[in-house]
Protein backbone atom coordinates (compact mmCIF):
# COMPACT_ATOMS: atom_id res chain seq x y z
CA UNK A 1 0.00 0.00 0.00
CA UNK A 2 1.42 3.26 -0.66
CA UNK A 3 1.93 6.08 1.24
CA UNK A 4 -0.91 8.22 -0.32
CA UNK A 5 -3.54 5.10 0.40
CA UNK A 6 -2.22 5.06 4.02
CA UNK A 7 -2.92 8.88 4.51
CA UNK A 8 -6.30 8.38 2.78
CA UNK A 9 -7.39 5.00 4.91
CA UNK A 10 -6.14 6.91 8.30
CA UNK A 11 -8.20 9.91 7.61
CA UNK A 12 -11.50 8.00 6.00
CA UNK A 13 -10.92 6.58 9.85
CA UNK A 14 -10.53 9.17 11.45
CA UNK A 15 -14.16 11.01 9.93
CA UNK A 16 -15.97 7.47 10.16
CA UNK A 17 -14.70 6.97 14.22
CA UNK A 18 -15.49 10.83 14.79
CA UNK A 19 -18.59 11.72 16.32
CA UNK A 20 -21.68 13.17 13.58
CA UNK A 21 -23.00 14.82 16.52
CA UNK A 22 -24.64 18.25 15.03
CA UNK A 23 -23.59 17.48 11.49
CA UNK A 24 -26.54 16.49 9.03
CA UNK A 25 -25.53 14.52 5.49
CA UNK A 26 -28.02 15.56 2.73
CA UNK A 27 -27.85 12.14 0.75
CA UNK A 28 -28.83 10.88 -2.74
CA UNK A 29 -29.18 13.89 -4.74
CA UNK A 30 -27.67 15.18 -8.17
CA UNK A 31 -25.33 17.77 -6.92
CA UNK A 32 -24.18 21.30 -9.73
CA UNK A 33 -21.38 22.35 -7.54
CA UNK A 34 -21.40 25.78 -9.24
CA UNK A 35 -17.94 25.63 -10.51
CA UNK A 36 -18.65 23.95 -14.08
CA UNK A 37 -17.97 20.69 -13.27
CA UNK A 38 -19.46 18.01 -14.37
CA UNK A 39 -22.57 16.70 -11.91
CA UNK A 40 -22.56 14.49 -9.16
CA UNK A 41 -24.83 11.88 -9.18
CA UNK A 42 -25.73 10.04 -5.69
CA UNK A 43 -23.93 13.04 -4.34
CA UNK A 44 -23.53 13.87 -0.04
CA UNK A 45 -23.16 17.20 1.18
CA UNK A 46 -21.89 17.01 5.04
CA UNK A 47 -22.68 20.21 6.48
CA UNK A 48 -21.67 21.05 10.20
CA UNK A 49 -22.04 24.01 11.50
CA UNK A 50 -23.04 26.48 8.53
CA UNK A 51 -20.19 25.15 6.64
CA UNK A 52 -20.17 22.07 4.24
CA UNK A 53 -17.48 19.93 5.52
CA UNK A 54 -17.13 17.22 2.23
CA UNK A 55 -19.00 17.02 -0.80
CA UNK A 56 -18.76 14.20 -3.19
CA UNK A 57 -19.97 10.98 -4.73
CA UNK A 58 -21.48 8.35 -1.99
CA UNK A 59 -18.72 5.99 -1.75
CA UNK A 60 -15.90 9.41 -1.43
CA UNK A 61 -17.60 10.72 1.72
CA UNK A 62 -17.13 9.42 5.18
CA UNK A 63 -20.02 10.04 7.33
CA UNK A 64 -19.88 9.79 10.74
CA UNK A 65 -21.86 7.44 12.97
CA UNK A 66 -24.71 10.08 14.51
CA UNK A 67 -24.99 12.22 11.81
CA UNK A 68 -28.22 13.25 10.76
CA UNK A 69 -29.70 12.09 7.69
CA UNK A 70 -31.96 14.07 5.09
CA UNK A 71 -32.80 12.28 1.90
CA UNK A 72 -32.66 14.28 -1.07
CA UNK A 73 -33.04 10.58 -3.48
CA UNK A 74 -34.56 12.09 -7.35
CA UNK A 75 -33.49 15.39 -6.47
CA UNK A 76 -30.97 18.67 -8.24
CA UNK A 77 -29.23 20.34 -5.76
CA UNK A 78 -27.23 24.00 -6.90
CA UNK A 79 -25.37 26.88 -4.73
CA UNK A 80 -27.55 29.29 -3.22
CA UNK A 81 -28.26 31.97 -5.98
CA UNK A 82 -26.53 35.37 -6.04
CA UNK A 83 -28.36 38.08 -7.11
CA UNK A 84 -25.58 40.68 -8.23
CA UNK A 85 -27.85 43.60 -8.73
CA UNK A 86 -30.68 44.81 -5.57
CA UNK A 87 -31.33 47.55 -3.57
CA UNK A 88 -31.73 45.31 -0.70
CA UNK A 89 -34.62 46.33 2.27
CA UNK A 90 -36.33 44.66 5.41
CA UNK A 91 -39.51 43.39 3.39
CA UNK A 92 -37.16 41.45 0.40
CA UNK A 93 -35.27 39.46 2.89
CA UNK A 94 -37.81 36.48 2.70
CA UNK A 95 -38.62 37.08 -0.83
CA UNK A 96 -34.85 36.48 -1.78
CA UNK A 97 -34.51 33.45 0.37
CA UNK A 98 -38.43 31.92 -1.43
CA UNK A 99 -36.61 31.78 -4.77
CA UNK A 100 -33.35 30.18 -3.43
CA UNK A 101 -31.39 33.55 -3.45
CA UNK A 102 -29.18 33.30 -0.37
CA UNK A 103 -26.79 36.46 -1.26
CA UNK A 104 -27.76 39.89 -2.76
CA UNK A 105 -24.77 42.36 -3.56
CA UNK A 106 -26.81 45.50 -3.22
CA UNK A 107 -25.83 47.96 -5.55
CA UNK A 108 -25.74 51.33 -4.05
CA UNK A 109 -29.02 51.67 -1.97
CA UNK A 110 -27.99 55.70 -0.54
CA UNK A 111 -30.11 54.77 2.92
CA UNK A 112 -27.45 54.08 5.61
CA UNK A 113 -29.41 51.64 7.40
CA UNK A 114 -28.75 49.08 4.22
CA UNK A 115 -25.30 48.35 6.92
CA UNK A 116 -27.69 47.79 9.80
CA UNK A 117 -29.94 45.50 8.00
CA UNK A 118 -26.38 43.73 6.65
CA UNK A 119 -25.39 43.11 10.21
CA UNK A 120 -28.92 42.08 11.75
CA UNK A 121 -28.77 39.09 9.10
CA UNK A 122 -24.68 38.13 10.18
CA UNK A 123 -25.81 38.27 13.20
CA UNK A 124 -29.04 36.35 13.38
CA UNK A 125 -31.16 39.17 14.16
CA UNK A 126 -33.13 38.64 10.65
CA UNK A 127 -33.50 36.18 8.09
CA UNK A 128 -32.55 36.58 4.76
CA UNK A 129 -29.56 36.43 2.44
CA UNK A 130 -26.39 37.51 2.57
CA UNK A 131 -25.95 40.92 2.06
CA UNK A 132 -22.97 42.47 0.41
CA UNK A 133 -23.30 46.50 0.85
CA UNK A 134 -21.35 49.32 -1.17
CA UNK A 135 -23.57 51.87 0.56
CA UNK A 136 -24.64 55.32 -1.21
CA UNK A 137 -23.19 55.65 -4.40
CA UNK A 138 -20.14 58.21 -5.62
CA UNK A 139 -21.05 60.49 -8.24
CA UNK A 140 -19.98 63.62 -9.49
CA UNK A 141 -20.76 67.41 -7.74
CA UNK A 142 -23.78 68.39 -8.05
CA UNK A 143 -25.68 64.72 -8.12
CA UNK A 144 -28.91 64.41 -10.22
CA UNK A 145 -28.69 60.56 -8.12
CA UNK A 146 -30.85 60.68 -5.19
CA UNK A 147 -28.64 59.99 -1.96
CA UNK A 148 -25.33 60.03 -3.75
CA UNK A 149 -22.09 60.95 -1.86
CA UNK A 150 -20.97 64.32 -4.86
CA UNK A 151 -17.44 64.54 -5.47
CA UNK A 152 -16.02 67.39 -7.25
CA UNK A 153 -12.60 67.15 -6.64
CA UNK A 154 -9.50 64.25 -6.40
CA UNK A 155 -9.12 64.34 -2.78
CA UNK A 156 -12.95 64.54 -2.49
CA UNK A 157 -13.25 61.40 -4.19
CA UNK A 158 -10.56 59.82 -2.64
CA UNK A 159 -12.41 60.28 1.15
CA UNK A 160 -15.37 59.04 -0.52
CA UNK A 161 -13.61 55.68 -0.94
CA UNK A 162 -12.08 56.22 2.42
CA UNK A 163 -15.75 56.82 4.04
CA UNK A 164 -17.11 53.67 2.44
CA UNK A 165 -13.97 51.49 3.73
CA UNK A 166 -14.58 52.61 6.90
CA UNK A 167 -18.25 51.48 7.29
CA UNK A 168 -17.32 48.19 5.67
CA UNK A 169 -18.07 48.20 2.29
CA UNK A 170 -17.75 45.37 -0.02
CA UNK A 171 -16.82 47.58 -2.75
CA UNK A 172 -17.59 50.95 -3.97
CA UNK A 173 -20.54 51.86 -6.24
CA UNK A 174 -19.66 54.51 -8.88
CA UNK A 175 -22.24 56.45 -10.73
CA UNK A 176 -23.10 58.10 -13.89
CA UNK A 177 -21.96 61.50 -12.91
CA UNK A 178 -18.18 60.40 -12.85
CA UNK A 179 -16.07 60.95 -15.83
CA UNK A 180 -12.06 60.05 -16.13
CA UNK A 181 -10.84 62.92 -14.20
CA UNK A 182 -12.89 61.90 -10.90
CA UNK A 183 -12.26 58.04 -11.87
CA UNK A 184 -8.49 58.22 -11.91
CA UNK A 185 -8.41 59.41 -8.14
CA UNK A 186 -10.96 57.12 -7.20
CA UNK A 187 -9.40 53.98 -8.53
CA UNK A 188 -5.88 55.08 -7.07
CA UNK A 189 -7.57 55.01 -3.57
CA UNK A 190 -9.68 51.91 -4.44
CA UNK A 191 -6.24 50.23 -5.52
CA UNK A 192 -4.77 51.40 -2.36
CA UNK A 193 -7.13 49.77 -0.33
CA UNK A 194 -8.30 46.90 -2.30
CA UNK A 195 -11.30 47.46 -2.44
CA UNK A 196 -13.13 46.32 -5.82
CA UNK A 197 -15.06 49.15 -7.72
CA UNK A 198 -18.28 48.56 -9.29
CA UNK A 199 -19.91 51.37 -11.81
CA UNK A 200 -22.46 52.53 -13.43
CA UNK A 201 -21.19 54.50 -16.46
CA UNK A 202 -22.65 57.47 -18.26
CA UNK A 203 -19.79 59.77 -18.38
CA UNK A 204 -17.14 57.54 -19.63
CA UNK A 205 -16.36 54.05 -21.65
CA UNK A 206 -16.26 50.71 -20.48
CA UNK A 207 -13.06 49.88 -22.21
CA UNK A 208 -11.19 53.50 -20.52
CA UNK A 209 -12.81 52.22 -17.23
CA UNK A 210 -11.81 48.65 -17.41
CA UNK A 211 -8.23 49.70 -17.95
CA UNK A 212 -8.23 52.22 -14.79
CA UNK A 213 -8.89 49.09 -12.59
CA UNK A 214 -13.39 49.06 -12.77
CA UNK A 215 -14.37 45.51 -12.06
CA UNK A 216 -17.95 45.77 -12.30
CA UNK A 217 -19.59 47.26 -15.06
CA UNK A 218 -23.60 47.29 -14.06
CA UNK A 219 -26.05 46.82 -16.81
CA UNK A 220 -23.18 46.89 -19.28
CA UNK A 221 -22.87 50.45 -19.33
CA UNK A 222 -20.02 52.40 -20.79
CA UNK A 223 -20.34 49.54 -23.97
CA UNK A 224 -22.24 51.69 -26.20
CA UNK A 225 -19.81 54.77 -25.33
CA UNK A 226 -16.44 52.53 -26.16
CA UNK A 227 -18.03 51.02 -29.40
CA UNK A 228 -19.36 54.58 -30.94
CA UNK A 229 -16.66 56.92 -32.92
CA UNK A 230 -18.18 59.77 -30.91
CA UNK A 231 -18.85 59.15 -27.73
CA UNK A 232 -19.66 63.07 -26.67
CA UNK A 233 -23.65 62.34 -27.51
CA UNK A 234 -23.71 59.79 -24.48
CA UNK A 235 -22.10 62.04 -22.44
CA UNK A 236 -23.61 65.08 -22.75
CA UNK A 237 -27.10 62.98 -22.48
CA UNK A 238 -26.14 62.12 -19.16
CA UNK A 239 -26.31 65.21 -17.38
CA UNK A 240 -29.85 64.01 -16.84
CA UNK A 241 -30.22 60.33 -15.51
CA UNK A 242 -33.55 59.87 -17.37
CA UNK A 243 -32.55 61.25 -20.92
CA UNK A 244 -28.98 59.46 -20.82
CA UNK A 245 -30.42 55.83 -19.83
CA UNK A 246 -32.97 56.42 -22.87
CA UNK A 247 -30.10 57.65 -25.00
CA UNK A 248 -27.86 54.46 -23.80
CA UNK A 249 -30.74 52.52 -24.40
CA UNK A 250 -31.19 53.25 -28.17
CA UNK A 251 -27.76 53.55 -29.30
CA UNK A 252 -27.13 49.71 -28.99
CA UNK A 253 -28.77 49.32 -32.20
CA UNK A 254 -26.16 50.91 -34.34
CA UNK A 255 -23.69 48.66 -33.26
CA UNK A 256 -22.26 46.06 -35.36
CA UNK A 257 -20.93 42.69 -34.04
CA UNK A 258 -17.70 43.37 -35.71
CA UNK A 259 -17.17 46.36 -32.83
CA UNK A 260 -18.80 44.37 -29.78
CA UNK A 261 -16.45 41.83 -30.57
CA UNK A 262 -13.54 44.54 -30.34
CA UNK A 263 -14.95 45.88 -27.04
CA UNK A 264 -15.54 42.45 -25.25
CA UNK A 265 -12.44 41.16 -25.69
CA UNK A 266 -10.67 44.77 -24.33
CA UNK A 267 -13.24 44.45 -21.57
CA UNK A 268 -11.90 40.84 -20.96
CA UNK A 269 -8.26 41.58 -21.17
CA UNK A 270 -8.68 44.35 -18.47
CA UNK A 271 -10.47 41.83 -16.37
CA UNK A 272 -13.54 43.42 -16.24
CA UNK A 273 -16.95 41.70 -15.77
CA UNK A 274 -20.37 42.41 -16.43
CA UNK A 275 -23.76 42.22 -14.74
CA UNK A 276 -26.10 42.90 -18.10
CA UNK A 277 -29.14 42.88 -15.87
CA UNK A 278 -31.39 41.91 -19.39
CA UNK A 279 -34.68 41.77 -17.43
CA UNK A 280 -34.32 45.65 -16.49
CA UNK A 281 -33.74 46.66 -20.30
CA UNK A 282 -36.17 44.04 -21.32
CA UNK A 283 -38.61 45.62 -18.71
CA UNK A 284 -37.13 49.46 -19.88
CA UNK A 285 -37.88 48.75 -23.43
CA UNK A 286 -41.62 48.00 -23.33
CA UNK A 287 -42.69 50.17 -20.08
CA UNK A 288 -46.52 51.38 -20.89
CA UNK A 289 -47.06 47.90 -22.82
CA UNK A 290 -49.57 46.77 -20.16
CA UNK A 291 -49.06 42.82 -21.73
CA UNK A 292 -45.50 43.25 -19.71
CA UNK A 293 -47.63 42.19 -16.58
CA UNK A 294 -49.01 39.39 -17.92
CA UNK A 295 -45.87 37.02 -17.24
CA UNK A 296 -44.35 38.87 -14.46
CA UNK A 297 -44.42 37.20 -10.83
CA UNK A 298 -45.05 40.18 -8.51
CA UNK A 299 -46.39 37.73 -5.67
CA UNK A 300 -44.07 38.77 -3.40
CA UNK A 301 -43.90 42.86 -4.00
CA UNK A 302 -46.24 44.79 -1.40
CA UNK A 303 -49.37 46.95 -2.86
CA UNK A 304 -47.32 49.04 -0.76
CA UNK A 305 -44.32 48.92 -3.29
CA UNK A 306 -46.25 48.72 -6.84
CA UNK A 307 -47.73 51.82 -5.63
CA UNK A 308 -44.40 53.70 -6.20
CA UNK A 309 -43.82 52.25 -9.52
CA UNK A 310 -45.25 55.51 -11.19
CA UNK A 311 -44.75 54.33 -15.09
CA UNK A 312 -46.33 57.50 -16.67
CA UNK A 313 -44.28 59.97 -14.66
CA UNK A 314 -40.99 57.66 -15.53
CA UNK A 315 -42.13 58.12 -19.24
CA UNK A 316 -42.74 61.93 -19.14
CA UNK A 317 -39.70 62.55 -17.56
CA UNK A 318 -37.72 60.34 -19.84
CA UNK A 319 -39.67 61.96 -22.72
CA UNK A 320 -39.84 58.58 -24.49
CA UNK A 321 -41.68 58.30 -27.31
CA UNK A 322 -43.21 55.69 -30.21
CA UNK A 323 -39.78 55.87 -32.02
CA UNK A 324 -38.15 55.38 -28.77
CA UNK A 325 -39.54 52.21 -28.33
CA UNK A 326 -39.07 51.07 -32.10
CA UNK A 327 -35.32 51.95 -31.68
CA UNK A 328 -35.35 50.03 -28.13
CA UNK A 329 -37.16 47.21 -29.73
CA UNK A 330 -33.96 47.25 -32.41
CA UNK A 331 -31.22 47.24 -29.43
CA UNK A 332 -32.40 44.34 -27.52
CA UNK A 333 -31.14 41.80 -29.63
CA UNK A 334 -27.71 43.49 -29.87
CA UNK A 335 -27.30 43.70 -26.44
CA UNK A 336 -28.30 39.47 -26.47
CA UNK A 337 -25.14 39.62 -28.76
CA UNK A 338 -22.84 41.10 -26.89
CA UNK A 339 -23.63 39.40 -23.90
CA UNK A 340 -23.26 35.82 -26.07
CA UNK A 341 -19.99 37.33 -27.68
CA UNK A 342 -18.54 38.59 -24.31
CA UNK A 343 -19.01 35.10 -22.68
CA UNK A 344 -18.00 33.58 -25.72
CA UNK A 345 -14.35 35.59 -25.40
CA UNK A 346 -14.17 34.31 -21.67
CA UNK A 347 -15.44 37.26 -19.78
CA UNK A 348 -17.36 36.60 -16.43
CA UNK A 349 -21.07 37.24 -16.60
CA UNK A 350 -23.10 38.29 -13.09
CA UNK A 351 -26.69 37.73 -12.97
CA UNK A 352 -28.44 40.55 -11.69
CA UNK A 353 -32.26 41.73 -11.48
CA UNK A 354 -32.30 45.00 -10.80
CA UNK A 355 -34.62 44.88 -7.99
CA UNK A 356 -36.79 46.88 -6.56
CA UNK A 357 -37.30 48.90 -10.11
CA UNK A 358 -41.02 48.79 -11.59
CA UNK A 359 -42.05 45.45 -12.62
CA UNK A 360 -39.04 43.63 -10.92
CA UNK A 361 -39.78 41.59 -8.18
CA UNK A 362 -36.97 40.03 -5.63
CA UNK A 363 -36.37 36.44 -6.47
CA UNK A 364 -38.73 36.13 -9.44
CA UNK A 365 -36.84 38.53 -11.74
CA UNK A 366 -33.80 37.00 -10.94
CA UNK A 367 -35.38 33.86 -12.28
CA UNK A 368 -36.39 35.81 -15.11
CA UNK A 369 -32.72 37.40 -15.72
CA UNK A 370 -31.56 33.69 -15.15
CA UNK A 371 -34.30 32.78 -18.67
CA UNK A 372 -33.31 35.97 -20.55
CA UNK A 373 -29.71 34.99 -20.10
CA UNK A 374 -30.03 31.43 -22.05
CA UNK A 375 -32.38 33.10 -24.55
CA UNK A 376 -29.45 35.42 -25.42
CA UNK A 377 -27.28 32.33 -26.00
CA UNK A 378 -26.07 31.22 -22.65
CA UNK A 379 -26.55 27.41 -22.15
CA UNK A 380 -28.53 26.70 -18.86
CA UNK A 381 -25.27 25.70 -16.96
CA UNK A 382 -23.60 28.37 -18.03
CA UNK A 383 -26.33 31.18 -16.64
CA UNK A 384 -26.86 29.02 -13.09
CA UNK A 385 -22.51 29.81 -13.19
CA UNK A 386 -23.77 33.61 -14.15
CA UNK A 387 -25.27 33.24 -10.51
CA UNK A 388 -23.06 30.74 -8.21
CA UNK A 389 -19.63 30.68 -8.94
CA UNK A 390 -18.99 32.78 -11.75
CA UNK A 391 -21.09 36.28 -9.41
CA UNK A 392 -19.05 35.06 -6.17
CA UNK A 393 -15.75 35.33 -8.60
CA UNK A 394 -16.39 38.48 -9.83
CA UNK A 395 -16.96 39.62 -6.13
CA UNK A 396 -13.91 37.56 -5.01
CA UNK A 397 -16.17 35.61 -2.04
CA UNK A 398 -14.58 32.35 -2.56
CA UNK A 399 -17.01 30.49 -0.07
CA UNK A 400 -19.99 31.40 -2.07
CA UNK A 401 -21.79 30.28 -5.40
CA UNK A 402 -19.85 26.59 -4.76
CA UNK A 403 -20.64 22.92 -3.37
CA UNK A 404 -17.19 22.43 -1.87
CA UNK A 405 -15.18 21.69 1.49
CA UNK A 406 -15.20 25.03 3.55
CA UNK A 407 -17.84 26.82 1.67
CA UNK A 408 -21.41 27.82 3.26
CA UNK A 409 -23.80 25.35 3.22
CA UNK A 410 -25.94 27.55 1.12
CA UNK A 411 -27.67 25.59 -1.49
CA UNK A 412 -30.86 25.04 -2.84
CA UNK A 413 -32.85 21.74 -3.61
CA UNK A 414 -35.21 21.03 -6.61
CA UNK A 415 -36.74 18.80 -7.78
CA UNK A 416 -36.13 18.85 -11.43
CA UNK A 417 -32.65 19.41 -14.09
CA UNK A 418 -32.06 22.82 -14.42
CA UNK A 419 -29.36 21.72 -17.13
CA UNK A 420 -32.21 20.61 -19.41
CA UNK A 421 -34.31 23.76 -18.99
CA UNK A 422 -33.56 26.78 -16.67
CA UNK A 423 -37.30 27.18 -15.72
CA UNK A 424 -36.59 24.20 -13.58
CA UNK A 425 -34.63 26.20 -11.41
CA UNK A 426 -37.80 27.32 -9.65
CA UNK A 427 -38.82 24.13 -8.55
CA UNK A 428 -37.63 25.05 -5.57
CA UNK A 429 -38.32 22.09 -2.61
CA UNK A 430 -36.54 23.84 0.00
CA UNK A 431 -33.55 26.43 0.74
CA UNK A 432 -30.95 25.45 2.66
CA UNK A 433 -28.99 28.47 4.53
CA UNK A 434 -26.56 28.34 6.58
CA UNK A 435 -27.15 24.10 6.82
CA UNK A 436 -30.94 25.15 7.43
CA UNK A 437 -33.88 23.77 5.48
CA UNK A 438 -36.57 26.22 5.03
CA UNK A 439 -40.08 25.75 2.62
CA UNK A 440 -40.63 28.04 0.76
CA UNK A 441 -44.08 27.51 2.04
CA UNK A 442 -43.03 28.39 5.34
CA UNK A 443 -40.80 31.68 4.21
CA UNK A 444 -44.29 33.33 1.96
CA UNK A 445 -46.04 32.66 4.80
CA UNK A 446 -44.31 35.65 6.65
CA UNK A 447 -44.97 37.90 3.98
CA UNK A 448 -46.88 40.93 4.57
């Protein structure tokens, strides 16, 4: 026997002599560990204490005598989803967890009391996902962004990034307001403290931003400015949040695939990734079409909420008209295409929904981002990726979005293949968070 066998013998021992006390093996299921690799059938995932201790094939995992046991025979387990796009508040928390989303990077909600609901859930005070907070976001002096820290200067934007290490942050939200001049002090400091920076363009390209260090690049923004010859339309548009979204918004459908092609593989060379969030410019695109209801899940948003989701004044500010929506109607399919072409080249791809905007519901439009994402060309395993391992990459959390030793025993159970059809990701049987089982019977039932 060799040396290796010895060691392996010895430690299968060692586990199988151990005591199971407070550990539970979930047995028998088809396991997607998140991380592309193939499945494992007839899978166990040994959680103890929050944490999955061993994951593997039946006959690789030593479980120890008092374990508990929980069946999962005929069933798909994944990672808990990631939504990588929110504005995270109190009444979502269940309405994440319902749809098997056990971590929300929240995307630059201005209210400081986003960090206090963060901490209630770490600490057990609430129950809901993970939250990972950038807090208000950074934008250039004087904001048109509700709640948004203004900068105006290099050493004002460099104590923005200092404010938002010091409460915590998971990374820094930029907004549409900053151009290169603010980014270039903003990213030094970021650098400085490693601290990744997220953004939402308007006043600069994705390529120029990739390069200066941006890691996130939120609803693909800055694409349209890096693939046009003159780029000074999209800025100027932006000096009004409404009018440069709707200008963003149409110019897609000048591009040819020739220039996405050039721009997703500079955006993948600078390591840049993006969350295309398809559902919010599939929602954008056909607001005041009242058939968009007719397939949206809104079970879970309060009368409370819908009630702010005031379409007409959203369209009058915009000033969006017929040919606005003809031209939108000509960019969705090119921004399918880049998304296809940028995953294609080997960039990483974050599934977001953009929740709480009108129409977008927490959990369900992730779902619905999740379906959008294989219609534009990603296979089913590769969008569940866009939402495990692939969104805890891009926010370098290597103990979420996987099935492995030492991750959190985050991970949902269904009970059909989401590789044959990504629907079946919402046959949701139960959530399991933090090595918890929850219904998601029992989770609506505290809605209110």
């Amino acid at each position: 026997m060799t040396r290796g066998a010895v060691g392996l013998l010895l430690c299968g021992c060692a586990l199988a002599c151990s005591s199971g006390e407070g550990k539970t093996a979930f047995v028998g299921a088809t396991v997607i560990d998140g991380t592309g690799a193939p499945p494992i059938a007839n899978a166990v995932i040994l959680v103890d204490g929050g944490r999955i201790e061993a994951v593997g094939p039946e006959e690789a995992v030593v479980v120890p005598r008092g374990t508990a046991r929980v069946s999962l025979e005929g069933r798909w387990v994944i990672p808990g989803l990631i939504d990588m796009h929110a504005r995270a508040a109190p009444w979502m928390l269940t309405r994440f967890l319902a749809y098997g989303v056990t971590s929300v990077r929240d995307a630059g909600s201005p209210e400081p009391a986003v960090f206090t609901l963060r901490d209630d859930v770490l600490i057990g005070n609430a129950t809901g996902p993970r939250l990972y907070v950038g807090g208000a976001p950074i934008d250039r002096a004087p904001s048109a962004v509700p709640g948004a820290t203004a900068v105006g200067t290099a050493d004002e934007a460099r104590r923005a990034i200092d404010q938002i290490v010091l409460l915590d942050a998971s990374h820094a939200p930029v907004d549409i307001g900053i151009d290169e001049r603010l980014l270039r002090p903003l990213m030094d400091e970021a650098r400085t403290l490693k601290l990744p920076v997220a953004a939402r363009l308007g006043k600069i390209d994705a390529v120029t931003a990739a390069r200066m260090g941006v890691r996130m690049l939120d609803h693909m923004s800055g694409v349209v400015q890096a693939a046009v010859a003159a780029p000074r339309l999209f800025y100027d548009a932006y000096n009004d949040p409404y009018i440069g979204w709707k200008t963003f918004e149409r110019g897609w459908a000048a591009v040819d695939s020739a220039t996405l092609e050039r721009v997703a593989s500079a955006l993948v060379e600078a390591g840049a990734a993006i969350i295309p969030t398809l559902v919010l410019h599939e929602t954008y695109s056909k607001l005041g079409d009242e058939a968009l209801l007719s397939g949206r899940d809104l079970a879970g948003v309060p009368d409370s909420v819908r009630g702010t989701w005031d379409v007409p004044a959203l369209l009058q500010r915009s000033r969006i008209t017929a040919a606005d929506f003809e031209a939108f109607a000509r960019s969705r399919p090119v921004q399918d295409r880049f998304v296809r072409i940028f995953d294609r080249a080997g960039g990483l791809v974050g599934a977001g929904s953009g929740t709480p905007g009108a129409y977008l519901a927490p959990g369900a439009s992730l779902h619905e981002e999740l379906a959008a994402l294989v219609r534009a060309g990603l296979t089913p395993e590769r969008a569940l990726r866009s939402a495990t391992g692939d969104a805890a990459r891009i926010m370098v959390v290597d103990s979420l979005g996987v099935l492995r030793a030492g991750a959190v025993a985050d991970f949902v159970v269904l009970t059909r293949n989401p590789l044959q059809d990504i629907a079946n990701a919402l046959a949701i049987e139960s959530v399991v968070l933090r090595g918890v089982p929850r219904r998601p019977s029992e989770l609506r039932s505290a809605w209110n």
